[in-house]
N, C-alpha and C. Protein backbone atom coordinates (compact mmCIF):
# COMPACT_ATOMS: atom_id res chain seq x y z
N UNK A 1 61.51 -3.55 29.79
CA UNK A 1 60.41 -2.67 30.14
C UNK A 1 59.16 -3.15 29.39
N UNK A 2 57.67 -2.98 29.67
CA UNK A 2 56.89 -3.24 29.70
C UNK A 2 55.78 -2.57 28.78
N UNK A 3 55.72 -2.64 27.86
CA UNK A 3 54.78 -1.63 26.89
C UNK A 3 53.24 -1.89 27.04
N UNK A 4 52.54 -1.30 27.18
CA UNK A 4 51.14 -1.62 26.49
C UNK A 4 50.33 -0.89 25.82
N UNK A 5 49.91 -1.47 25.25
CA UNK A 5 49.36 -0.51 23.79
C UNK A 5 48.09 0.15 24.82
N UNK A 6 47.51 1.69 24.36
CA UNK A 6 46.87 2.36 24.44
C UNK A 6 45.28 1.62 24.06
N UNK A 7 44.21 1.64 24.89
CA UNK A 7 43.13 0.96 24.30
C UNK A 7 42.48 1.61 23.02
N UNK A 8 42.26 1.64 22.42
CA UNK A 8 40.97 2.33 21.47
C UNK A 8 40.15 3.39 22.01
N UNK A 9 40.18 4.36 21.51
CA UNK A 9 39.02 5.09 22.01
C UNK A 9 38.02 5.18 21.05
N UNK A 10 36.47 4.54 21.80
CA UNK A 10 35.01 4.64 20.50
C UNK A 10 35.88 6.25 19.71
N UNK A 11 35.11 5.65 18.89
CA UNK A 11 35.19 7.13 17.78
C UNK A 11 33.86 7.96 18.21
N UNK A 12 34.13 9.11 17.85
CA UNK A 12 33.12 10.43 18.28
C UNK A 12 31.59 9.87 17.53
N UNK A 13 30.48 9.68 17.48
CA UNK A 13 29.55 9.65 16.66
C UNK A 13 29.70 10.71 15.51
N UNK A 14 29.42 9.98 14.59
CA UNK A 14 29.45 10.87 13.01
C UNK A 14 28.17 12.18 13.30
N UNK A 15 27.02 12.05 14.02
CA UNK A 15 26.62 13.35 13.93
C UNK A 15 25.84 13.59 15.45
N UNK A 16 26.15 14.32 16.13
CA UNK A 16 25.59 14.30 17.51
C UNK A 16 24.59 15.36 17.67
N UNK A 17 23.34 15.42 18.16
CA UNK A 17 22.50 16.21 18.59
C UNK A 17 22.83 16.66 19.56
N UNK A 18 22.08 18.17 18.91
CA UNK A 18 22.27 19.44 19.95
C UNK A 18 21.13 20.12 19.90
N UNK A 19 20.23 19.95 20.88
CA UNK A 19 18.79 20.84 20.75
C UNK A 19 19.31 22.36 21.08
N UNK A 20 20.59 22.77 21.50
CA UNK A 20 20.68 23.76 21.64
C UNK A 20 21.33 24.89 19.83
N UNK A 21 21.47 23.45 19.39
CA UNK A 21 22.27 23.88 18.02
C UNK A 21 21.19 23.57 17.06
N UNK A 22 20.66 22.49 17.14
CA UNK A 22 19.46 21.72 15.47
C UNK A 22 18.11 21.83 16.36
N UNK A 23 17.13 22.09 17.50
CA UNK A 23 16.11 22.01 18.07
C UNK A 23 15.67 23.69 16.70
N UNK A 24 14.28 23.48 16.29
CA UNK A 24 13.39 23.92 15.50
C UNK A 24 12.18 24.74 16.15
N UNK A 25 12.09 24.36 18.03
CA UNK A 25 11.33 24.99 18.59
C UNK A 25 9.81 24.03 18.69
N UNK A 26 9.73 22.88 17.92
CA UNK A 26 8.26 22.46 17.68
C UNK A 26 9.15 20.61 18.15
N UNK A 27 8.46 20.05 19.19
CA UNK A 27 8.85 18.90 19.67
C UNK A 27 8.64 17.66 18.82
N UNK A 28 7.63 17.24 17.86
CA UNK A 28 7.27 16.82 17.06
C UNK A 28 8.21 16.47 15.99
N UNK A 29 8.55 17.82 15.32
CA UNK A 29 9.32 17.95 14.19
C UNK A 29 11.18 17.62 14.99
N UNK A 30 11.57 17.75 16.16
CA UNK A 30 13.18 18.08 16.76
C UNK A 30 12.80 16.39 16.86
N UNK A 31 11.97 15.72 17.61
CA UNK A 31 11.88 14.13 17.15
C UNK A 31 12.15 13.57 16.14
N UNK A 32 11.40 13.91 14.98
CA UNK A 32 11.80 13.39 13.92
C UNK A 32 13.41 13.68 12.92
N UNK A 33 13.56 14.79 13.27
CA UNK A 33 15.46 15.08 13.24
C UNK A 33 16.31 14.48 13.23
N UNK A 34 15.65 14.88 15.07
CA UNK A 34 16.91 13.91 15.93
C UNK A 34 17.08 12.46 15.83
N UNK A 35 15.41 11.89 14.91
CA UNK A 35 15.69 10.32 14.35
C UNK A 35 16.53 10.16 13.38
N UNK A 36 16.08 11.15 11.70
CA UNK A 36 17.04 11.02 10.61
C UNK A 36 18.78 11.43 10.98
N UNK A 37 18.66 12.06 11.74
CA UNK A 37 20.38 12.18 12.62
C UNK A 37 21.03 11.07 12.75
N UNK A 38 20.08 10.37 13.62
CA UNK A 38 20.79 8.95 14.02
C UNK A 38 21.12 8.29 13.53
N UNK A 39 19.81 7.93 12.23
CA UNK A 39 20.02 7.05 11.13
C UNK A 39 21.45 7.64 10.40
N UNK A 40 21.80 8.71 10.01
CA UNK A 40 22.72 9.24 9.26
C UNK A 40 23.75 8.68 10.12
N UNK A 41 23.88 8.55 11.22
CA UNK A 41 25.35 8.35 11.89
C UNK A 41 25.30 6.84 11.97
N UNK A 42 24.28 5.91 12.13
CA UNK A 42 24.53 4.32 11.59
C UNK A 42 24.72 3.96 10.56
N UNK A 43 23.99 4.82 9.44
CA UNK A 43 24.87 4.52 8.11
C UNK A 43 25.91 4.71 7.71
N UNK A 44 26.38 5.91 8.49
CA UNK A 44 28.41 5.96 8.56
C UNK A 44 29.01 4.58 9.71
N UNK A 45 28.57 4.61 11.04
CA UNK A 45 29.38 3.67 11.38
C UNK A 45 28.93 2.28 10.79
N UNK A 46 28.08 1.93 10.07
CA UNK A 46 27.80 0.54 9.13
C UNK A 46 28.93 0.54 8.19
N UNK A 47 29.21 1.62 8.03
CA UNK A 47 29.99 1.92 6.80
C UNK A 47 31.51 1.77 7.04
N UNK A 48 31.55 2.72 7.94
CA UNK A 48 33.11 2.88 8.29
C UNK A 48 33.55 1.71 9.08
N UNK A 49 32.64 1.44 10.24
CA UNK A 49 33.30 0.52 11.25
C UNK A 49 33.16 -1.24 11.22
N UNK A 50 31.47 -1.17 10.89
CA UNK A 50 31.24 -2.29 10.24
C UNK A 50 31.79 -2.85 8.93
N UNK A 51 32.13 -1.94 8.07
CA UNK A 51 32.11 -2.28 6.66
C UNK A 51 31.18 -3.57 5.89
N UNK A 52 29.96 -2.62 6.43
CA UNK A 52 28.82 -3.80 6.17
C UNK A 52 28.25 -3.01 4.83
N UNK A 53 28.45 -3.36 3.47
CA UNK A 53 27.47 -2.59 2.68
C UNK A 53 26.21 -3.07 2.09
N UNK A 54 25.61 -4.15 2.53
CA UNK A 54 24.09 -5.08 2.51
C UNK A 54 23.57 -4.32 3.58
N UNK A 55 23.95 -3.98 4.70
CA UNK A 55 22.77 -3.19 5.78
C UNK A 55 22.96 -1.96 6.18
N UNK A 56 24.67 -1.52 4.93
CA UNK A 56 24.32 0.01 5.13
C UNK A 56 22.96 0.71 3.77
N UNK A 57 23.21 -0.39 2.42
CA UNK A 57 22.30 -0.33 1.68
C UNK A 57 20.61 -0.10 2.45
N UNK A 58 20.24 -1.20 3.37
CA UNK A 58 18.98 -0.96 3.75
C UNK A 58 18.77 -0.03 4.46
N UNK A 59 19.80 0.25 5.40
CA UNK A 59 19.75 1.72 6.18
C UNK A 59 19.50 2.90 5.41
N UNK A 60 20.02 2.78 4.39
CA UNK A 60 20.29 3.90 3.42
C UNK A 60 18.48 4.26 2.58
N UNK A 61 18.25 2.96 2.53
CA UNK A 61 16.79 3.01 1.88
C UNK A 61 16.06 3.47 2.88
N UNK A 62 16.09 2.84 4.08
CA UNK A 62 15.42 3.01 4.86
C UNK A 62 15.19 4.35 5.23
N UNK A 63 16.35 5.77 5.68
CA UNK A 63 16.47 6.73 5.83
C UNK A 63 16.16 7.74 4.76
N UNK A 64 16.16 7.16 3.48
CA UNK A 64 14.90 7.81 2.18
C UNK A 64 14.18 7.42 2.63
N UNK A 65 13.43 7.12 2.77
CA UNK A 65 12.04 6.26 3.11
C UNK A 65 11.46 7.15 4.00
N UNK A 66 11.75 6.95 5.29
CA UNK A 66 11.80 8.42 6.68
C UNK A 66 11.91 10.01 6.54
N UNK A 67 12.86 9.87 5.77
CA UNK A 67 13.05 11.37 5.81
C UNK A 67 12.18 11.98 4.29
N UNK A 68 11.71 11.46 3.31
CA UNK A 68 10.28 11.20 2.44
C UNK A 68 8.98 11.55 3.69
N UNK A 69 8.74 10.67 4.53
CA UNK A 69 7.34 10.34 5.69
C UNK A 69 7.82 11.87 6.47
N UNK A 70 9.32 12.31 6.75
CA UNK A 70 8.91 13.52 7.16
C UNK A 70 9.20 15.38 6.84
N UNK A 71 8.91 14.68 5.86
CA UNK A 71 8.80 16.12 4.73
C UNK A 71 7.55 16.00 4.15
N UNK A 72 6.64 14.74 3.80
CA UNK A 72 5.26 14.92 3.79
C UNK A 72 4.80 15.78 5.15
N UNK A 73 5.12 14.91 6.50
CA UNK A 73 4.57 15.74 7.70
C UNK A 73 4.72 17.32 7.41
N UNK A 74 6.09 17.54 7.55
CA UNK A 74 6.38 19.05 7.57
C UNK A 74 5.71 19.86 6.53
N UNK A 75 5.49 19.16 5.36
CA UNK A 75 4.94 20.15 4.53
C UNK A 75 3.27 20.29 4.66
N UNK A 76 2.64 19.49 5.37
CA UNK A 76 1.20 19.41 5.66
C UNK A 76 1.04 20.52 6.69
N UNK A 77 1.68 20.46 8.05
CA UNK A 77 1.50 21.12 9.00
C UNK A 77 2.22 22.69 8.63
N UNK A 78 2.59 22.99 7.37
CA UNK A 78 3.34 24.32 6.51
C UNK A 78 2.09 24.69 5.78
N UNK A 79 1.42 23.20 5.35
CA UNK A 79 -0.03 24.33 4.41
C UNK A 79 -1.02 24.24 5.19
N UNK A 80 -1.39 23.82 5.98
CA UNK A 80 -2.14 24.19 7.25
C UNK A 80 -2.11 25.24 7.80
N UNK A 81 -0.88 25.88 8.20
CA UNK A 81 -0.48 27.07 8.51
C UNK A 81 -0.23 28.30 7.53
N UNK A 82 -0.89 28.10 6.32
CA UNK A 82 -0.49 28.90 5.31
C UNK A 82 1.01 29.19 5.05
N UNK A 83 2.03 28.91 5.47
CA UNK A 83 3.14 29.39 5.48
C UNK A 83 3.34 29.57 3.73
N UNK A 84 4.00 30.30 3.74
CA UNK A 84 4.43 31.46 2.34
C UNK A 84 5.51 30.95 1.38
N UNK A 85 6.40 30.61 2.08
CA UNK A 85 7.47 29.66 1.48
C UNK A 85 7.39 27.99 1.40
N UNK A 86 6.01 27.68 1.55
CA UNK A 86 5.95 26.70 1.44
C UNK A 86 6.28 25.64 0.05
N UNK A 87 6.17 26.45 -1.20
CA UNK A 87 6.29 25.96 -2.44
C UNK A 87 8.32 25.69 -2.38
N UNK A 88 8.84 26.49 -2.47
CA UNK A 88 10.39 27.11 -2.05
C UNK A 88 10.93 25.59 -1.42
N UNK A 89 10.40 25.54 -0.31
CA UNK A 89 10.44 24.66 0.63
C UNK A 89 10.39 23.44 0.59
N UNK A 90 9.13 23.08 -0.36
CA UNK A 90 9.41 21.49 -1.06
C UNK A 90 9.76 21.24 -1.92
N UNK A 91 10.31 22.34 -2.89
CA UNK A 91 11.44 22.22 -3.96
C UNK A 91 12.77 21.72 -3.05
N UNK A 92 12.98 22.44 -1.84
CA UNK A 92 13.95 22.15 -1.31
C UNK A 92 14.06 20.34 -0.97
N UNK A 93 13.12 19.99 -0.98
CA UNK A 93 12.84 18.87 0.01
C UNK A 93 12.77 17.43 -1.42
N UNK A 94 12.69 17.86 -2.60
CA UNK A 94 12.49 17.44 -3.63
C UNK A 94 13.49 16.96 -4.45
N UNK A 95 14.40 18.22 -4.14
CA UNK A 95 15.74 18.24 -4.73
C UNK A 95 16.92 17.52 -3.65
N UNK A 96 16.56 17.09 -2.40
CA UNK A 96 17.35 16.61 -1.35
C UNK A 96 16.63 15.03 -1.56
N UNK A 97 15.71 15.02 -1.85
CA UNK A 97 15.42 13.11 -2.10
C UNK A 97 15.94 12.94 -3.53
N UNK A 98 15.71 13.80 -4.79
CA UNK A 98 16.63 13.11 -6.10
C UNK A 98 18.05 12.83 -5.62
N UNK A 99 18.31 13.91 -5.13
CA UNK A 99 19.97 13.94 -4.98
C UNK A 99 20.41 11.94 -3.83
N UNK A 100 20.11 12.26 -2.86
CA UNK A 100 19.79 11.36 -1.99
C UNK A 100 19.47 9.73 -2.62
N UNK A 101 18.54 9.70 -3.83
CA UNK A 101 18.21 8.31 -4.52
C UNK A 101 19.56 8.21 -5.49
N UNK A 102 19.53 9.13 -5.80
CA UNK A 102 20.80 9.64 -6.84
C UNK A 102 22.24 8.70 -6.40
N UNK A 103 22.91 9.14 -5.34
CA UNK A 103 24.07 9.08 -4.51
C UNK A 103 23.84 7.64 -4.38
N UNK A 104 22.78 6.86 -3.71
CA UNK A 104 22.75 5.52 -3.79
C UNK A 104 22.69 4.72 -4.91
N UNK A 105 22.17 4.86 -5.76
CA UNK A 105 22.44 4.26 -7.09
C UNK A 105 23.79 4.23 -7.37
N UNK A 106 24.78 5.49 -7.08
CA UNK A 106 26.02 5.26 -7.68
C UNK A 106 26.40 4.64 -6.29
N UNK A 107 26.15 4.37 -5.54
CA UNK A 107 26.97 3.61 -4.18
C UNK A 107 26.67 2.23 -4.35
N UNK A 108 25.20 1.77 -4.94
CA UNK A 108 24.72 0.66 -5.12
C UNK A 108 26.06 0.14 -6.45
N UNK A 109 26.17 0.74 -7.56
CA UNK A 109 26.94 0.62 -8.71
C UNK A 109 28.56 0.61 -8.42
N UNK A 110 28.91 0.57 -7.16
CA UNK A 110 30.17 0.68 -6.87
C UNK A 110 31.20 2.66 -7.51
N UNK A 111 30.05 3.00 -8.03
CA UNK A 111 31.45 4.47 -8.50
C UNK A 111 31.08 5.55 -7.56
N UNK A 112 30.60 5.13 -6.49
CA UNK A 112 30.62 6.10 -5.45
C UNK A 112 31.25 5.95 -3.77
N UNK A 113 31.74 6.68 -3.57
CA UNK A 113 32.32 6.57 -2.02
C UNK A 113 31.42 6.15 -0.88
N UNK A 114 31.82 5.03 -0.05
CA UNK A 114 30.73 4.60 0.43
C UNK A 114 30.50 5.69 1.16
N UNK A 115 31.21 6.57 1.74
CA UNK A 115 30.74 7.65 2.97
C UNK A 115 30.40 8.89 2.27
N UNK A 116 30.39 9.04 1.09
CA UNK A 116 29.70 9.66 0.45
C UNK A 116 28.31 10.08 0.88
N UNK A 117 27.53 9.24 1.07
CA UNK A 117 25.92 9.33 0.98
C UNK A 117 25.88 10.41 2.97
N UNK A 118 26.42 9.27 3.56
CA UNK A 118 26.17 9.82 5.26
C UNK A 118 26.97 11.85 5.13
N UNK A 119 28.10 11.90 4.08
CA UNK A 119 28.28 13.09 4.85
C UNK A 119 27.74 14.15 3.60
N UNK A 120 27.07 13.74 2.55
CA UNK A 120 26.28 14.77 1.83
C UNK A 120 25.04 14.89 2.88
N UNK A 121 24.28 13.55 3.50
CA UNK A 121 23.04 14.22 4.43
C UNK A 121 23.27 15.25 5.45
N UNK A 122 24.62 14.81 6.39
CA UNK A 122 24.97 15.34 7.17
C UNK A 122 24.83 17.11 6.70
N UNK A 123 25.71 17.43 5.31
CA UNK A 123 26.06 18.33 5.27
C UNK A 123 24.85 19.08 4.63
N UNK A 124 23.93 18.50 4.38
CA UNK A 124 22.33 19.27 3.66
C UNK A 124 21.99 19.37 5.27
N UNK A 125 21.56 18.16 6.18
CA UNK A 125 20.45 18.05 6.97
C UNK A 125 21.08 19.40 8.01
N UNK A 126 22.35 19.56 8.43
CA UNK A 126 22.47 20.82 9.44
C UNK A 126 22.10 21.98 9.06
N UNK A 127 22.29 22.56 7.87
CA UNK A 127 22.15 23.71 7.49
C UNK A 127 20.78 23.77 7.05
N UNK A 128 19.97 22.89 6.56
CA UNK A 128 18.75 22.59 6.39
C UNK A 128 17.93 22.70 7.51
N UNK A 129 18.20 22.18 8.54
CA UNK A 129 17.28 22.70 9.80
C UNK A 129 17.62 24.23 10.51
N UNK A 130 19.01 24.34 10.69
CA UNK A 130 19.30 25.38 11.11
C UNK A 130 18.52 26.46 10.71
N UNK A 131 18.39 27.07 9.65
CA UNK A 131 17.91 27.53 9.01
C UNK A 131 16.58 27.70 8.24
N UNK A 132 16.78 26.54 7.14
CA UNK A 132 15.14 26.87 6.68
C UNK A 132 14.19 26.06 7.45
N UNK A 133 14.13 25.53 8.32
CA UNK A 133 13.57 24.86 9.18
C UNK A 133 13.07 25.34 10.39
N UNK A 134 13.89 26.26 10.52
CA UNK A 134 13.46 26.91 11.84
C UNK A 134 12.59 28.83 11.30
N UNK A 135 12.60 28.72 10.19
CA UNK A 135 11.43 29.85 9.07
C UNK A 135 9.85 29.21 9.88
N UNK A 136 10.23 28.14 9.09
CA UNK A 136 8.65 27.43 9.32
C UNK A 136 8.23 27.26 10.38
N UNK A 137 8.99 26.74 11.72
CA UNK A 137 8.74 26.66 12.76
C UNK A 137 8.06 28.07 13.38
N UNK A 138 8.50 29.07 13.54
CA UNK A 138 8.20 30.39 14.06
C UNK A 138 6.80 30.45 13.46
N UNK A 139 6.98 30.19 12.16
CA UNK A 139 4.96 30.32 11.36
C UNK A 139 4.10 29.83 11.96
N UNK A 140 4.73 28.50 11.87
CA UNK A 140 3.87 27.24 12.94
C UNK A 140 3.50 27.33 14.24
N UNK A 141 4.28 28.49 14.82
CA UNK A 141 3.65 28.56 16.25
C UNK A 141 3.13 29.28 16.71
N UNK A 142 2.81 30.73 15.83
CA UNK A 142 2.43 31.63 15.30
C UNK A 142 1.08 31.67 15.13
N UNK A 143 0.89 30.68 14.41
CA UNK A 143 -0.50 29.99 14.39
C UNK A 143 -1.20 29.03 14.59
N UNK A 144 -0.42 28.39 15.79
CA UNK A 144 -0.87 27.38 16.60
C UNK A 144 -0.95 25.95 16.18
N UNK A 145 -0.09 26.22 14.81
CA UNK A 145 0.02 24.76 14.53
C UNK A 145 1.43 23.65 14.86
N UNK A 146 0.45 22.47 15.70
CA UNK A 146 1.53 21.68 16.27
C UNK A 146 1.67 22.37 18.12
């Protein structure tokens, strides 16, 4: 009898957009998201599938780098709009880039898990938009900013 092995099935993407689940209401800001999203899920499959750690490293910089460019945005178009929690807010955003430079240094140093870094963003960036992200948004449209 005749066996054949089962093909592979792609693996699920490490983080999939859902404007019905992470959308913020402001098109601008669900763009820029839905970019650091992506990046988060190439630095897991660099990681996991590639086992490339030279261009999950640059990915990794790279996605500080971005998600830095859009928390300046967000917090401009927050004091523009007077929003109230705006101080709150970039503590939040402050304490998610130390942590974030943090995690790579020990990934760069070998005493950290390489998938470490993709599923701490993962697990800040959902609840991070869900939530305090979508505060600001309602302000923002509120008062016509964006």
């Amino acid at each position: 009898m005749w066996f054949s092995r089962p093909k592979p099935q792609p693996e699920a993407p490490f983080f999939v957009w859902s404007d019905a689940d992470h959308s913020v209401g402001l098109s601008v800001f669900d763009r820029e998201h839905k970019h650091l999203a992506a990046l988060v899920s190439k630095v897991h499959a660099t990681l996991k599938v590639d086992r490339d750690r030279v261009l999950a490293q640059k990915l990794m910089e790279t996605l500080i780098q971005e998600t830095r460019a859009h928390f300046v945005h967000e917090e401009k178009a927050m004091a523009e709009a007077g929003y109230p929690d705006l101080e709150a807010h970039a503590e939040l955003h402050a304490a998610l880039l130390k942590e974030a430079q943090d995690l790579l240094r020990q990934f760069l140093a070998g005493t950290l898990s390489s998938l470490a870094l993709p599923q701490f963003l993962k697990n800040w960036l959902i609840p991070h938009i869900q939530g305090t992200d979508r505060k600001y948004s309602a302000a923002l449209r509120r008062q016509g900013i964006l």
